[in-house]
Protein backbone atom coordinates (compact mmCIF):
# COMPACT_ATOMS: atom_id res chain seq x y z
CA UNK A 1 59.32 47.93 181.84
CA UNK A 2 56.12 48.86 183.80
CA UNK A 3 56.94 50.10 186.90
CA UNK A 4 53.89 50.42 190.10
CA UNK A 5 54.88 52.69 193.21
CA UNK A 6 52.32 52.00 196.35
CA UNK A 7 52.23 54.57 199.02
CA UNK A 8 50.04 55.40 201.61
CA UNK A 9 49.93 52.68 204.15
CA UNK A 10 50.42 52.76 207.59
CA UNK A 11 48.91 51.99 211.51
CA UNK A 12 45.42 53.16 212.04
CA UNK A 13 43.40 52.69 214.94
CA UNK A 14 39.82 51.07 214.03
CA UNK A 15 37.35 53.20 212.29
CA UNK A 16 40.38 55.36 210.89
CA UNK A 17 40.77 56.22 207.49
CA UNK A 18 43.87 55.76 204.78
CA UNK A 19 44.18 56.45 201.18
CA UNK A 20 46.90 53.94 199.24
CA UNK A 21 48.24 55.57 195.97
CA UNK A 22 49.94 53.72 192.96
CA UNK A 23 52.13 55.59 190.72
CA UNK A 24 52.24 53.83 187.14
CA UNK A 25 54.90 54.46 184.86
CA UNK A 26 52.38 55.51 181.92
CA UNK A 27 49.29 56.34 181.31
CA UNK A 28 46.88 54.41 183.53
CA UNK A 29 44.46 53.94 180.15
CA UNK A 30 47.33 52.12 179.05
CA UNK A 31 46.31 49.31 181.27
CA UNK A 32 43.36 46.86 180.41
CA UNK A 33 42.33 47.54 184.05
CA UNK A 34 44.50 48.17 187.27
CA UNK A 35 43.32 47.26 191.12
CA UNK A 36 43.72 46.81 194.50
CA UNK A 37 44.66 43.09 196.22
CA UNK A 38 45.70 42.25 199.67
CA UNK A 39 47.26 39.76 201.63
CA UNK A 40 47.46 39.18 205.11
CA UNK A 41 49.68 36.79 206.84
CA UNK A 42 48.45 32.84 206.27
CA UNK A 43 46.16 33.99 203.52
CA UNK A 44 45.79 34.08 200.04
CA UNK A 45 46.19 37.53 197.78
CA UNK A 46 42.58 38.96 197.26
CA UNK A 47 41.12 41.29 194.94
CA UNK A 48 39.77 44.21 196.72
CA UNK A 49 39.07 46.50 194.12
CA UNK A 50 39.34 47.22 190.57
CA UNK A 51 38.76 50.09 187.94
CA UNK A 52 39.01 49.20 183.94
CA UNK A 53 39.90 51.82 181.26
CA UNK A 54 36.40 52.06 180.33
CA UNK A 55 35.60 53.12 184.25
CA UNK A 56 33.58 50.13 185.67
CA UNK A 57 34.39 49.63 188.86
CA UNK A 58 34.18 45.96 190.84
CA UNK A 59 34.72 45.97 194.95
CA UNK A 60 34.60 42.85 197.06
CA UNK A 61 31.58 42.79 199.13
CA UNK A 62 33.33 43.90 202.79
CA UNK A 63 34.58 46.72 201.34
CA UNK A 64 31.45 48.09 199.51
CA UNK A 65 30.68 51.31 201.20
CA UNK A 66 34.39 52.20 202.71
CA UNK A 67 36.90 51.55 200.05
CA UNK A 68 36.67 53.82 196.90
CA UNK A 69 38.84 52.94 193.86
CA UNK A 70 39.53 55.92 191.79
CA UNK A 71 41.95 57.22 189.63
CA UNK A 72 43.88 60.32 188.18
CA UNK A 73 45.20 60.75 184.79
CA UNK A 74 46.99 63.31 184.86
CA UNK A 75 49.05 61.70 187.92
CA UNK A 76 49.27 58.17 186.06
CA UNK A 77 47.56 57.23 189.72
CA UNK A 78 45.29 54.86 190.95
CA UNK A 79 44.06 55.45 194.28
CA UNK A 80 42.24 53.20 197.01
CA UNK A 81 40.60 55.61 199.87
CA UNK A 82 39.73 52.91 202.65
CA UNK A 83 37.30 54.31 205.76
CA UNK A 84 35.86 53.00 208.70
CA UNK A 85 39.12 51.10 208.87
CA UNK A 86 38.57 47.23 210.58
CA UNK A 87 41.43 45.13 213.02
CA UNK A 88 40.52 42.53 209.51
CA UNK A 89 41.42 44.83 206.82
CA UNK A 90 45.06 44.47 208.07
CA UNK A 91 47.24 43.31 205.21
CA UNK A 92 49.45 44.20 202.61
CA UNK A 93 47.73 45.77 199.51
CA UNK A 94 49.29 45.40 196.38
CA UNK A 95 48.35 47.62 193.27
CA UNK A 96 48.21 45.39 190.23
CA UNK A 97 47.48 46.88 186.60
CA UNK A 98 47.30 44.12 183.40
CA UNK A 99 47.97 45.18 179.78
CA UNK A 100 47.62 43.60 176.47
CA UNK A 101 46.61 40.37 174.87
CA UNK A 102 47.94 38.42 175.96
CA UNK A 103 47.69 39.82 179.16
CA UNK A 104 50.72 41.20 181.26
CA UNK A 105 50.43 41.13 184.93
CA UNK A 106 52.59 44.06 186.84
CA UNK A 107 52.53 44.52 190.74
CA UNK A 108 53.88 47.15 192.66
CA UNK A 109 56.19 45.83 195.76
CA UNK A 110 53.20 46.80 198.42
CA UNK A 111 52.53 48.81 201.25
CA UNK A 112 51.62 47.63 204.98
CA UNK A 113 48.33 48.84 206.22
CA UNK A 114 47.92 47.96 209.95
CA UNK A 115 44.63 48.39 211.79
CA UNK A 116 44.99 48.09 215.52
CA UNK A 117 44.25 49.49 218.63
């Protein structure tokens, strides 16, 4: 069983920083590709980011230039590093990762990120 482990979330004040981590219970190559969703209250899940095993990277367009997906091997981690922080990125983010054909979805049980002043 593939097991995902978010930490990192939190209350930030606006323009604040955070970095979410997801702990996978093997290798993160293992995974077709792994990424970064969200959910806030009344609104459907959305992708925010995403990293294949191959590297290429896809970010929704109102996070281009302050999220940054990455990832650590060694650490079987996936990262999200989320700056200039906005009252709209309030949500919870999920970490997802998909393996195989055909594909299995995992999610980790997500982490609160509250921006607020």
């Amino acid at each position: 069983q593939v097991q995902l482990v978010e930490s990192g979330g939190g209350l930030v004040q606006p323009g604040g920083s955070l970095r979410l981590s997801c702990a996978a219970s093997r290798s993160i190559f293992s995974f077709n590709d792994m990424g970064w969703y969200r959910q806030a209250p009344g609104k459907q899940r959305e992708l925010v980011a995403s990293i294949t095993s191959g590297g290429t990277i896809n970010t929704i367009d109102s996070a281009k230039g302050r999220f940054t997906i990455s990832r650590d091997s060694a650490k079987n981690t996936v990262y999200l590093q989320m700056n200039s922080l906005k009252l709209e990125d309030s949500a919870v983010y999920y970490c997802n990762g998909r393996v195989g054909f055909p594909v299995a979805t995992y999610w980790g049980q997500g982490t609160q990120v509250t921006v607020s002043s």
